[in-house]
C-alpha atoms as a PDB file:
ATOM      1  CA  UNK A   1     -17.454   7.152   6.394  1.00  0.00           C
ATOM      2  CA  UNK A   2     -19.729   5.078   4.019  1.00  0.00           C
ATOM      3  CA  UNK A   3     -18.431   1.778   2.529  1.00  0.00           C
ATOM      4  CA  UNK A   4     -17.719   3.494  -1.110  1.00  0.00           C
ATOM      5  CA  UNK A   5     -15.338   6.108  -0.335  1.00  0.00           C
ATOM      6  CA  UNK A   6     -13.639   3.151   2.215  1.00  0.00           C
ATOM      7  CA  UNK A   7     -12.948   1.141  -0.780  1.00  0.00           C
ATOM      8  CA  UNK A   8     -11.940   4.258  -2.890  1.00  0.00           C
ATOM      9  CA  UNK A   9      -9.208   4.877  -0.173  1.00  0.00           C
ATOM     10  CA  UNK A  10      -7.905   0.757  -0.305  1.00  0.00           C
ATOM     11  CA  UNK A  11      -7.695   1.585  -4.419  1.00  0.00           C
ATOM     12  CA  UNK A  12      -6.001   4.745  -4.298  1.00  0.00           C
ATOM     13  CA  UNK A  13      -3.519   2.855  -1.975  1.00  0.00           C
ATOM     14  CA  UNK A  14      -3.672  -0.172  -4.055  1.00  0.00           C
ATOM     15  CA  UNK A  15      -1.593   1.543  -7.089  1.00  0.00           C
ATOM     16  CA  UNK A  16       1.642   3.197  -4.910  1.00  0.00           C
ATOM     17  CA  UNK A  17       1.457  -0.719  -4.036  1.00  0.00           C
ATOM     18  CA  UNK A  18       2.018  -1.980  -7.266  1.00  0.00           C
ATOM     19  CA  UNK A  19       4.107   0.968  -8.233  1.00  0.00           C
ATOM     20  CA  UNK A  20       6.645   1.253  -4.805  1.00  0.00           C
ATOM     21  CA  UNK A  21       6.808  -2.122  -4.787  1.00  0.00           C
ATOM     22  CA  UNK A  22       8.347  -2.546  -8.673  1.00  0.00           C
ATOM     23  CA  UNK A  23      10.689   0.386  -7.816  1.00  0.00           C
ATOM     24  CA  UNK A  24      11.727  -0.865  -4.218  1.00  0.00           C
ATOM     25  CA  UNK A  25      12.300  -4.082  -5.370  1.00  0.00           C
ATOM     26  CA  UNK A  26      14.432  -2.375  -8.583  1.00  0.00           C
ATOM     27  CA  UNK A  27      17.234  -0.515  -5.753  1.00  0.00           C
ATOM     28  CA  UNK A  28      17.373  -3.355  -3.337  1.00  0.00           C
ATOM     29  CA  UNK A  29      17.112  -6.279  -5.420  1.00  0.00           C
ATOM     30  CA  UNK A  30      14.963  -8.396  -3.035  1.00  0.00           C
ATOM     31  CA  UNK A  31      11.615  -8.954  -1.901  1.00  0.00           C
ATOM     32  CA  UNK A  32      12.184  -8.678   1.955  1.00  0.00           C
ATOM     33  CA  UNK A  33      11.729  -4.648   1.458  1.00  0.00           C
ATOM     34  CA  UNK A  34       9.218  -4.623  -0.963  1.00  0.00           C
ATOM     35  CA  UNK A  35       7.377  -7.119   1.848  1.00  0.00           C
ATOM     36  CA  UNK A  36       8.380  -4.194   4.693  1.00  0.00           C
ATOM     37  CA  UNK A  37       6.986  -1.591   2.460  1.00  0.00           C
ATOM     38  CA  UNK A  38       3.885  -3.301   1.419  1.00  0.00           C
ATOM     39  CA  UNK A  39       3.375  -3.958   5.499  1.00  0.00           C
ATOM     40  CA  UNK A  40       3.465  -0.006   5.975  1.00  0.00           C
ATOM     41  CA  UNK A  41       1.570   0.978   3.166  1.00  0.00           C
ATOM     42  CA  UNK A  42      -1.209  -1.756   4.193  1.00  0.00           C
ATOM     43  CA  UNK A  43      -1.340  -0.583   8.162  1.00  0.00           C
ATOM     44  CA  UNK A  44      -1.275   3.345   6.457  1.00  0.00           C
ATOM     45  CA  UNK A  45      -4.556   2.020   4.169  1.00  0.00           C
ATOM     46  CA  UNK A  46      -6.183   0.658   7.232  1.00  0.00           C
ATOM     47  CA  UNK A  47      -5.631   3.358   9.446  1.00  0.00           C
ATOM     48  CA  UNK A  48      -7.138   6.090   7.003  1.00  0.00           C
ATOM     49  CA  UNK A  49     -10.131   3.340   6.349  1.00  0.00           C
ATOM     50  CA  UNK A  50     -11.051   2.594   9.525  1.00  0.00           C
ATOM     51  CA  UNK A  51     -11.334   6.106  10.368  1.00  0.00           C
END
């Protein structure tokens, strides 16, 4: 996998990042789930990237 579609995969990650994160922090009202979810969602991104 070249370095371009790598980076494509980290952006098309990068916006359900922005996005979950505004509505997970909108139902529980704090930031230690939107941290959980943003852990997930990074260790997804680098799984798919590093293959």
């Amino acid at each position: 996998m070249n370095m371009s579609r790598r980076l494509g995969i980290l952006v098309f990650c990068g916006v359900p990042a922005i996005i979950g994160g505004g509505i997970i922090y909108g139902i529980f009202g704090s930031y230690i789930p939107v941290f959980i979810y943003e852990v997930i969602l990074a260790l997804a991104a680098g799984g798919v990237a590093s293959k």
